[in-house]
PDB file of N, CA and C in Angstrom:
ATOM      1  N   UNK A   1       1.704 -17.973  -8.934  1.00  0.00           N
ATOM      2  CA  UNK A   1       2.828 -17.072  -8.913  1.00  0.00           C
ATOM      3  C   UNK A   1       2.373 -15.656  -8.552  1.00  0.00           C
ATOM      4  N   UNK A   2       1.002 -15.368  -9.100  1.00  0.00           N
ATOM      5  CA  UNK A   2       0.626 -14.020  -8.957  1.00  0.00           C
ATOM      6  C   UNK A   2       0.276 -13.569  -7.513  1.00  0.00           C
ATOM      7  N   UNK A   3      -0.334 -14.485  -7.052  1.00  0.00           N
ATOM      8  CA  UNK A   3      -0.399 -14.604  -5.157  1.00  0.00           C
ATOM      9  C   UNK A   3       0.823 -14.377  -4.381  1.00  0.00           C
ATOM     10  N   UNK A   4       1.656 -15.242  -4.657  1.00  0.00           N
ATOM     11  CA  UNK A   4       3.137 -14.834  -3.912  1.00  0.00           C
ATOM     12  C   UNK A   4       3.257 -14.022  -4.078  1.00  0.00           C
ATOM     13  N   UNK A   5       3.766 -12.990  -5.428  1.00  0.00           N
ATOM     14  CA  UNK A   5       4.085 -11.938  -5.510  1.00  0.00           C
ATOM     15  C   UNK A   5       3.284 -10.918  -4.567  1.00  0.00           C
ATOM     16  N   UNK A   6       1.975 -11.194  -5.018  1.00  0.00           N
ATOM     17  CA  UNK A   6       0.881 -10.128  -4.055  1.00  0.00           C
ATOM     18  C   UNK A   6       0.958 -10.346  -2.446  1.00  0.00           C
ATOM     19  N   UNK A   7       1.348 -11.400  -1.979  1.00  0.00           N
ATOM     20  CA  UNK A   7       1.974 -12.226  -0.646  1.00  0.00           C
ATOM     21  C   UNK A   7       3.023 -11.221  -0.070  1.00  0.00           C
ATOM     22  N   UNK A   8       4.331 -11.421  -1.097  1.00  0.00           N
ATOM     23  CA  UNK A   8       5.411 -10.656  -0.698  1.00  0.00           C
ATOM     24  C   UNK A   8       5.268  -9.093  -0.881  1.00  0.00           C
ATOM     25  N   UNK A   9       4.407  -8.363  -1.768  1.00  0.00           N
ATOM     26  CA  UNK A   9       4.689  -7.181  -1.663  1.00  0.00           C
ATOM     27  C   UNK A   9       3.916  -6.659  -0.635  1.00  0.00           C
ATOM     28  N   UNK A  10       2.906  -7.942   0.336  1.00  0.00           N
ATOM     29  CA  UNK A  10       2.035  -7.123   1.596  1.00  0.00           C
ATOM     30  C   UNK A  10       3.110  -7.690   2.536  1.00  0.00           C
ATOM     31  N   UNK A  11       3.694  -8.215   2.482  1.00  0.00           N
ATOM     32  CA  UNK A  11       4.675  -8.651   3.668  1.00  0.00           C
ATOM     33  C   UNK A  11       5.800  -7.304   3.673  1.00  0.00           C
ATOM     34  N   UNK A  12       5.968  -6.875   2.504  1.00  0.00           N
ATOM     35  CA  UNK A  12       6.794  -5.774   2.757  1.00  0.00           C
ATOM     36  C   UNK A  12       5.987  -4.444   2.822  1.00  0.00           C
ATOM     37  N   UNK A  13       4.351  -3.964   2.791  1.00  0.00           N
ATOM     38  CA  UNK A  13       3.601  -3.300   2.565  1.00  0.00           C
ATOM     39  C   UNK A  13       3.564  -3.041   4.168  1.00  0.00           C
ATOM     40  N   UNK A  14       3.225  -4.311   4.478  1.00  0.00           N
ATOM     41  CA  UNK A  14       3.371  -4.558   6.286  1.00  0.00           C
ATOM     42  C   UNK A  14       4.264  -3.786   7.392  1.00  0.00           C
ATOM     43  N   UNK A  15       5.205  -4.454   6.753  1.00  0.00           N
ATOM     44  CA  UNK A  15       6.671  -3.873   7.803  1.00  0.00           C
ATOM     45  C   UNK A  15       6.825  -2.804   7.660  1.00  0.00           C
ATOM     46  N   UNK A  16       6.865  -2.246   6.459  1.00  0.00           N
ATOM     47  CA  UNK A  16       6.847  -0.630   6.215  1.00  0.00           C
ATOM     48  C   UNK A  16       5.703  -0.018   6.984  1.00  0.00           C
ATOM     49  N   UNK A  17       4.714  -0.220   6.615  1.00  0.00           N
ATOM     50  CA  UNK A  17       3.538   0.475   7.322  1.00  0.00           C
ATOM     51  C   UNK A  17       3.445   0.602   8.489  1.00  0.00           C
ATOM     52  N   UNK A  18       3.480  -0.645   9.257  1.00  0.00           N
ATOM     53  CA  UNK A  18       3.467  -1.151  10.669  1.00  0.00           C
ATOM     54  C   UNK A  18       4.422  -0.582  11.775  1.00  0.00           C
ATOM     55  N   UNK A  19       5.452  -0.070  10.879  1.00  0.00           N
ATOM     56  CA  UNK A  19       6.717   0.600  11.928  1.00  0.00           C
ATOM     57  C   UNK A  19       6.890   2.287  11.583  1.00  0.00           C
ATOM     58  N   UNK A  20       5.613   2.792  10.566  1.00  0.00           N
ATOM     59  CA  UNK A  20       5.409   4.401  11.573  1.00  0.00           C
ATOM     60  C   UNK A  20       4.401   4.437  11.714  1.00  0.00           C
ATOM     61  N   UNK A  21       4.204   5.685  11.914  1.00  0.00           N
ATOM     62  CA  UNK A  21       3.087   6.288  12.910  1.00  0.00           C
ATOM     63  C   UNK A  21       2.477   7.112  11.132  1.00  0.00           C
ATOM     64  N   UNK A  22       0.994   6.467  11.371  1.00  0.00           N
ATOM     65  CA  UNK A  22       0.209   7.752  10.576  1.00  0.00           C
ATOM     66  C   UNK A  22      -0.191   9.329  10.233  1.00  0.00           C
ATOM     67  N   UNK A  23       0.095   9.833   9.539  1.00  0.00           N
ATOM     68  CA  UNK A  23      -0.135  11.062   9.937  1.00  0.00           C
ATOM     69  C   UNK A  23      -1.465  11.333   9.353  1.00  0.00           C
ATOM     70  N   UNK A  24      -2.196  10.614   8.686  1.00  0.00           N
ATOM     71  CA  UNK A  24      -2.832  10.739   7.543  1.00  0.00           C
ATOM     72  C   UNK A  24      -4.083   9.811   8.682  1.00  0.00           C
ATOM     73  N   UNK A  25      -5.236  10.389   9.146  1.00  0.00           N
ATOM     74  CA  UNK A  25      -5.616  10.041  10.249  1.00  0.00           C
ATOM     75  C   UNK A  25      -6.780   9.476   9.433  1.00  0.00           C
ATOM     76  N   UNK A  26      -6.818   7.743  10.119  1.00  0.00           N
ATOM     77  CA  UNK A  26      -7.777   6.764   9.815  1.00  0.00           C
ATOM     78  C   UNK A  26      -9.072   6.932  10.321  1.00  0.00           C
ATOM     79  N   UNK A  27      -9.318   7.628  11.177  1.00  0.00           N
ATOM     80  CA  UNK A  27     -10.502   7.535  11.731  1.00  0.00           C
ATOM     81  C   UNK A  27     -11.460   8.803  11.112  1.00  0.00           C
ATOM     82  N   UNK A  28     -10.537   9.573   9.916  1.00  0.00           N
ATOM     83  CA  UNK A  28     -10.988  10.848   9.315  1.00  0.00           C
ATOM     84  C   UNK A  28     -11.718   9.950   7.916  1.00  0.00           C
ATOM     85  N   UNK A  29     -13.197  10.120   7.585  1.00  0.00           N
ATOM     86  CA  UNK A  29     -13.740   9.292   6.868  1.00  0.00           C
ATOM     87  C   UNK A  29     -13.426   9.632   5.093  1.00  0.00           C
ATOM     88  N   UNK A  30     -12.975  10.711   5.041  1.00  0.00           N
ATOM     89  CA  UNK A  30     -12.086  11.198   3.721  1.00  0.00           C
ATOM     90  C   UNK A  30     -10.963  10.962   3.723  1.00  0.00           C
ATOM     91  N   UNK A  31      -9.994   9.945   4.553  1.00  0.00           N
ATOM     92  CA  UNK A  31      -8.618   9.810   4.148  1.00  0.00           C
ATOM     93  C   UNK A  31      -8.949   8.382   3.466  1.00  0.00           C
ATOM     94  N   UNK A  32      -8.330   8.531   2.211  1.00  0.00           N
ATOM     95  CA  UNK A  32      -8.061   7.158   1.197  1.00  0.00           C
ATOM     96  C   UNK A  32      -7.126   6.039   2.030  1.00  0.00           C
ATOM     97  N   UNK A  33      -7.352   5.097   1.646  1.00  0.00           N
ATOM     98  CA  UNK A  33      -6.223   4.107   1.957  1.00  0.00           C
ATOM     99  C   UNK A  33      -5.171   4.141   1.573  1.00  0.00           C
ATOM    100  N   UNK A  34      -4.584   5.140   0.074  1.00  0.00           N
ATOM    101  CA  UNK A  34      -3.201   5.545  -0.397  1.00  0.00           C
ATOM    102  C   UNK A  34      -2.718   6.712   0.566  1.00  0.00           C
ATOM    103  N   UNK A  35      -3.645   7.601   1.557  1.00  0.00           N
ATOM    104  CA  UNK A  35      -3.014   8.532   2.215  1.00  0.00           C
ATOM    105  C   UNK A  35      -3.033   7.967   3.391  1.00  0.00           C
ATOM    106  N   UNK A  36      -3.244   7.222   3.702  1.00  0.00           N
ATOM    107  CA  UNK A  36      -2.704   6.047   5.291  1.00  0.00           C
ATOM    108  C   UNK A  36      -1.728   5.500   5.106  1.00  0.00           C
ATOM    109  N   UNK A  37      -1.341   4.765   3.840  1.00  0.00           N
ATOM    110  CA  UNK A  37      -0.321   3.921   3.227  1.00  0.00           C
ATOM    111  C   UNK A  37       0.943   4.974   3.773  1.00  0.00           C
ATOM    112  N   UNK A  38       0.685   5.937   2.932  1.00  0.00           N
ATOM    113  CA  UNK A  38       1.954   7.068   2.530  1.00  0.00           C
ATOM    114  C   UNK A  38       1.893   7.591   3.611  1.00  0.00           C
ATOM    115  N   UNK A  39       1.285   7.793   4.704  1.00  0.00           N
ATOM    116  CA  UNK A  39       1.793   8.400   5.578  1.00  0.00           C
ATOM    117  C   UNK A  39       2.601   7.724   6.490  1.00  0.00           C
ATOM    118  N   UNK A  40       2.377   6.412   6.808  1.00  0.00           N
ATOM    119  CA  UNK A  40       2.661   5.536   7.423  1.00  0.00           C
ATOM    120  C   UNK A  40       4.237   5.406   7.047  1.00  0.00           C
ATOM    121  N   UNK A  41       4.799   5.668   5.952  1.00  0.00           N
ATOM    122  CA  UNK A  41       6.042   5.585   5.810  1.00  0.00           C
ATOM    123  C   UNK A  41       7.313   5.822   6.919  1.00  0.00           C
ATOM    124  N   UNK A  42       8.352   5.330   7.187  1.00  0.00           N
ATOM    125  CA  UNK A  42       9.108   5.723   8.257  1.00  0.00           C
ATOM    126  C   UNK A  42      10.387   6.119   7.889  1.00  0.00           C
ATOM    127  N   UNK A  43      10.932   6.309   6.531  1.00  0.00           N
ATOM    128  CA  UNK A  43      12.224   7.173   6.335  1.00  0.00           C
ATOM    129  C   UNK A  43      11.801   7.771   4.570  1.00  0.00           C
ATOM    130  N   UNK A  44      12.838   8.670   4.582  1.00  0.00           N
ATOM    131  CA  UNK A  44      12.543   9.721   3.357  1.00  0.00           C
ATOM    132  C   UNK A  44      13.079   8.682   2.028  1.00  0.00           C
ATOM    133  N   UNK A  45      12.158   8.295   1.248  1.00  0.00           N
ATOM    134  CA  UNK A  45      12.246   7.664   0.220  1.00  0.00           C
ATOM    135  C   UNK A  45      11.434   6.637  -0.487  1.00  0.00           C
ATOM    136  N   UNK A  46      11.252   5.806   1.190  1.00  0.00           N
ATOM    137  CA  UNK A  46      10.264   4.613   1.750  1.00  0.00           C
ATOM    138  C   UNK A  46       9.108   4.513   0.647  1.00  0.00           C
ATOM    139  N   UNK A  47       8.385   5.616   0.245  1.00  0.00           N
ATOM    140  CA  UNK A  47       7.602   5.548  -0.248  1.00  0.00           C
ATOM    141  C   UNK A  47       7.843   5.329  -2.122  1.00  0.00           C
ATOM    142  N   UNK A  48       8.974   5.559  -2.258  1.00  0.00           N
ATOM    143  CA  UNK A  48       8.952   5.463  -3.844  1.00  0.00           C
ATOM    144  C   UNK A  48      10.090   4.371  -3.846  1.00  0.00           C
ATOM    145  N   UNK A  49      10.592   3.997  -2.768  1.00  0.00           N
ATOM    146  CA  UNK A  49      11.277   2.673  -2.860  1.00  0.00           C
ATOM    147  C   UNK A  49      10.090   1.541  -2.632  1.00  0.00           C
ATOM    148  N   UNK A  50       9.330   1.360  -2.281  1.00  0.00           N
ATOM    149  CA  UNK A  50       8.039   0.016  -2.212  1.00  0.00           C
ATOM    150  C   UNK A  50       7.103   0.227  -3.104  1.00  0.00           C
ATOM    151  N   UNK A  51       6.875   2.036  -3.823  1.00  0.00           N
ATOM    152  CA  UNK A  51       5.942   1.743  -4.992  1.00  0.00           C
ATOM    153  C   UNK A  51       6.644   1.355  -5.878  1.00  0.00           C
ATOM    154  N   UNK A  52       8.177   1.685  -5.993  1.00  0.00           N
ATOM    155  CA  UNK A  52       8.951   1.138  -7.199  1.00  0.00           C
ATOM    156  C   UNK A  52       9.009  -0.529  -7.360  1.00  0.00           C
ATOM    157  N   UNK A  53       8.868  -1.240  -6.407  1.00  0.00           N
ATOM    158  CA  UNK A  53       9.463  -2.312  -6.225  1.00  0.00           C
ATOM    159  C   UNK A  53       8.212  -2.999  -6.125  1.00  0.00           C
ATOM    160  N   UNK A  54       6.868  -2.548  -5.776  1.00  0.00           N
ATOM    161  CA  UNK A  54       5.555  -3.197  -6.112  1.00  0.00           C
ATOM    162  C   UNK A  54       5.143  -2.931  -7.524  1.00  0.00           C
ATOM    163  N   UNK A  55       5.308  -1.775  -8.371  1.00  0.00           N
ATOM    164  CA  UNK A  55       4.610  -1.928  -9.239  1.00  0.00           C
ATOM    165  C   UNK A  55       5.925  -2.678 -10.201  1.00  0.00           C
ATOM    166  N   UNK A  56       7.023  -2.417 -10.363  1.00  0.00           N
ATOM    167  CA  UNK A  56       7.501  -3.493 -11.238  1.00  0.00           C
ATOM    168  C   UNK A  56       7.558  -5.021 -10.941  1.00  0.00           C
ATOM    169  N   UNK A  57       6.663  -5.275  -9.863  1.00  0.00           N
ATOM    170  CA  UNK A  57       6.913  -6.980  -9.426  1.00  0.00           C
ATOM    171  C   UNK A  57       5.467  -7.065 -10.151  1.00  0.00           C
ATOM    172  N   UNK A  58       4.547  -6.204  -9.944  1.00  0.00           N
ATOM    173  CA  UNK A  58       3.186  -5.742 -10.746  1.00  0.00           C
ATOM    174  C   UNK A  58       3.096  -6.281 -11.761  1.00  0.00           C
ATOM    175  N   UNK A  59       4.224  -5.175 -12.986  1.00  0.00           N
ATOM    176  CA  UNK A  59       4.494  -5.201 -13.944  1.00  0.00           C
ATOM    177  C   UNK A  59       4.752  -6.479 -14.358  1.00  0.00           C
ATOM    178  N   UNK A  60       5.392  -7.118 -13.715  1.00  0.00           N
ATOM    179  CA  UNK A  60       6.308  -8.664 -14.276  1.00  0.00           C
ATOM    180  C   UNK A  60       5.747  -9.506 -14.139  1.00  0.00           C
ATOM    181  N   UNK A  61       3.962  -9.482 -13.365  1.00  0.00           N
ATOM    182  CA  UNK A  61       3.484 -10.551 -13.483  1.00  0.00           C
ATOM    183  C   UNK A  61       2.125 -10.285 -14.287  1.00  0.00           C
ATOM    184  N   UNK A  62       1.905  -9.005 -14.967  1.00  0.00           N
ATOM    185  CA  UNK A  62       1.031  -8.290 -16.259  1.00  0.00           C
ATOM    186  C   UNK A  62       0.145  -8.046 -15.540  1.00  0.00           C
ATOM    187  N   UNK A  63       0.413  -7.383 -14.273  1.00  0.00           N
ATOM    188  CA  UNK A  63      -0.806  -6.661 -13.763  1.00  0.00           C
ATOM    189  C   UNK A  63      -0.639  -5.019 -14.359  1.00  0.00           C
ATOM    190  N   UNK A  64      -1.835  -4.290 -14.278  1.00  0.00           N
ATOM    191  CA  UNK A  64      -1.541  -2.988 -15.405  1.00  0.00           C
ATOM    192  C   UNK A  64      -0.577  -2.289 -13.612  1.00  0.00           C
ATOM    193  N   UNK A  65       0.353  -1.382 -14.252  1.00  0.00           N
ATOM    194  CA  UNK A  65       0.914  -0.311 -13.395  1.00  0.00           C
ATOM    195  C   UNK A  65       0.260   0.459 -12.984  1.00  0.00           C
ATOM    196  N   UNK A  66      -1.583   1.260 -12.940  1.00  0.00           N
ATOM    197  CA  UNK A  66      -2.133   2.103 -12.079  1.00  0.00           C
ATOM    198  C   UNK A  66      -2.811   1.140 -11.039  1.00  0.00           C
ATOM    199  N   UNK A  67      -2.683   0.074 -11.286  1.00  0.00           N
ATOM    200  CA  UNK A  67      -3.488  -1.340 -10.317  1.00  0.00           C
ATOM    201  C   UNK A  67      -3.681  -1.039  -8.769  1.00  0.00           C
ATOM    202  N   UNK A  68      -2.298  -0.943  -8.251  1.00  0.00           N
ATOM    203  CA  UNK A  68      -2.093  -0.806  -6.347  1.00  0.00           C
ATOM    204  C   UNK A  68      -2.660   1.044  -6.699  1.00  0.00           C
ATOM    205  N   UNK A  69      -2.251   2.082  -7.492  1.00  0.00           N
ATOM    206  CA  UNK A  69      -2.757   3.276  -7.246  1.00  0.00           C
ATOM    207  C   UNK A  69      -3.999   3.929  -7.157  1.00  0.00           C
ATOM    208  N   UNK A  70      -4.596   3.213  -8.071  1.00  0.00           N
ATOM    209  CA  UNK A  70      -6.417   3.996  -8.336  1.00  0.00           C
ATOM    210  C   UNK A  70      -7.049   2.802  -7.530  1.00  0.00           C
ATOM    211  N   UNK A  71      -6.387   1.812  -7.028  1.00  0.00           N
ATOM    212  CA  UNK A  71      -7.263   1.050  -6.164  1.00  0.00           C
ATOM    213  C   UNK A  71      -6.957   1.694  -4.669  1.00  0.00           C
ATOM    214  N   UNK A  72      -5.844   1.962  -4.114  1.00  0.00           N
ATOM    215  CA  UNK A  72      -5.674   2.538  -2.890  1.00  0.00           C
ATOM    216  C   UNK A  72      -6.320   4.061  -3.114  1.00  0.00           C
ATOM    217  N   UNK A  73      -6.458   4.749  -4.345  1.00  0.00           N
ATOM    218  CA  UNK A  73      -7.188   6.229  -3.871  1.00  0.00           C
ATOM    219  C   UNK A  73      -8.698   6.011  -3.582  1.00  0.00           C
ATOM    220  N   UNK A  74      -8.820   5.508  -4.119  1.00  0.00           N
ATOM    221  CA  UNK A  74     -10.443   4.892  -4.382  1.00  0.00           C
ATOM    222  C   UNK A  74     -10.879   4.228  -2.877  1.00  0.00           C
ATOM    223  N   UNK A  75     -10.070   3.857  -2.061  1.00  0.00           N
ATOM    224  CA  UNK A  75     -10.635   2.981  -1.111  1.00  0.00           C
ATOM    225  C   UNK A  75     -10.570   3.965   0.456  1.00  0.00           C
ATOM    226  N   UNK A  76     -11.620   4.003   1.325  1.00  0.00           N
ATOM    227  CA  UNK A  76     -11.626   4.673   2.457  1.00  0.00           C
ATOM    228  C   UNK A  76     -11.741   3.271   3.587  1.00  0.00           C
ATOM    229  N   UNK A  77     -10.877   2.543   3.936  1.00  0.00           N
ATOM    230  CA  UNK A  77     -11.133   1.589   4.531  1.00  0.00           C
ATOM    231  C   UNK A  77     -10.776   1.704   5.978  1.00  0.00           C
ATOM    232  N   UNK A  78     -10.265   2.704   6.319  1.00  0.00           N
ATOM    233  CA  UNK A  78      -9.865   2.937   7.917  1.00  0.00           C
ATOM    234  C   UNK A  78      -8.799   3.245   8.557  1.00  0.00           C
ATOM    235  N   UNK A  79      -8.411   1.729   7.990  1.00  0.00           N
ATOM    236  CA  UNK A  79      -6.934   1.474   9.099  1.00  0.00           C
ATOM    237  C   UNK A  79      -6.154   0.840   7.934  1.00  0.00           C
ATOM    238  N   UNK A  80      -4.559   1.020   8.212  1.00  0.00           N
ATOM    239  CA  UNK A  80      -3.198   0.184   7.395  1.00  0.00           C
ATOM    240  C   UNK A  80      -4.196  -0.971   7.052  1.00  0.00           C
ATOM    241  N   UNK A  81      -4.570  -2.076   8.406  1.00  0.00           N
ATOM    242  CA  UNK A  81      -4.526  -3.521   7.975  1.00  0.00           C
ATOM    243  C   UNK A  81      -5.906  -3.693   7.188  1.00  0.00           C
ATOM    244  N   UNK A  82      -6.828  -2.918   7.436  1.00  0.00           N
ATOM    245  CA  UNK A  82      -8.009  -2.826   6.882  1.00  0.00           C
ATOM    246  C   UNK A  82      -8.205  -2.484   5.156  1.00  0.00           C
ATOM    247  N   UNK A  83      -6.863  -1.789   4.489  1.00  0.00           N
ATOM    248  CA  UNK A  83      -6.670  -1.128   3.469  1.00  0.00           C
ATOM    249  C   UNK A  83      -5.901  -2.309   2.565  1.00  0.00           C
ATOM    250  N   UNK A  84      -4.980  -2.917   3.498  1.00  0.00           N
ATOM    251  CA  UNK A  84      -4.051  -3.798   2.780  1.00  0.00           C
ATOM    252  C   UNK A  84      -5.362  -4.666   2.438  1.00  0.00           C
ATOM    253  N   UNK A  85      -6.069  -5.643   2.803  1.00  0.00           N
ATOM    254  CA  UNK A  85      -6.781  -6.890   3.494  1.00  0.00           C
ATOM    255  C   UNK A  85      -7.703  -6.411   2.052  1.00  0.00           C
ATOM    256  N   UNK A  86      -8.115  -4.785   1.629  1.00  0.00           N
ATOM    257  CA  UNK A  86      -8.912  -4.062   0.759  1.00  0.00           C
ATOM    258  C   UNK A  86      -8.644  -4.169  -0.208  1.00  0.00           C
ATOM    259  N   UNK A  87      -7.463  -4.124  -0.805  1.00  0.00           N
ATOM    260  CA  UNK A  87      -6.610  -3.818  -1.833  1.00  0.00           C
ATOM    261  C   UNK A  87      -6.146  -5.530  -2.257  1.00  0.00           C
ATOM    262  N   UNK A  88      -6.031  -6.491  -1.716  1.00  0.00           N
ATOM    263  CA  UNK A  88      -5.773  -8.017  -1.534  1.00  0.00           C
ATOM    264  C   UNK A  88      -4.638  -8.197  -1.338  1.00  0.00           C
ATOM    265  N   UNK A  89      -3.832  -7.048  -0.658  1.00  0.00           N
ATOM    266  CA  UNK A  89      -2.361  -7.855  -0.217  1.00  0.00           C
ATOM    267  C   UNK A  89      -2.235  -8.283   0.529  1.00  0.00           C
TER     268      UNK A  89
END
């Protein structure tokens, strides 16, 4: 169950990410994988509508709520797909 969930919230981690443009530049070896994530966003909200909706799917399957956060600050992995793939979504 805990896979699907982690399944579906990169399937929606995906589409979100995948359809803007970064501002938060991957090839800069100090940008985290949470400031690629977040930049990548493509309308005003995007970003606290998919952390809301990942960490309570999080929550509901007793993963702790800083889980997707101190693991995406923590990680310098490059690129969107490189960060997701990092993080195990």
């Amino acid at each position: 169950m805990k896979r699907s969930l982690i399944a579906a919230g990169a399937a929606v981690a995906l589409l979100g990410a995948g359809a803007g443009t970064a501002t938060a530049d991957p090839a800069n070896p100090r940008a985290t994988c949470e400031a690629i994530l977040v930049s990548s966003a493509t309308y005003p909200g995007e970003v606290a509508d998919l952390g809301r909706a990942l960490h309570d799917a999080f929550k509901a399957q007793g993963v702790p709520p800083g889980f997707l956060d101190v693991g995406a600050a923590q990680l310098k992995e490059g690129s969107i797909a490189d960060c997701l793939v990092a993080l195990g979504l």
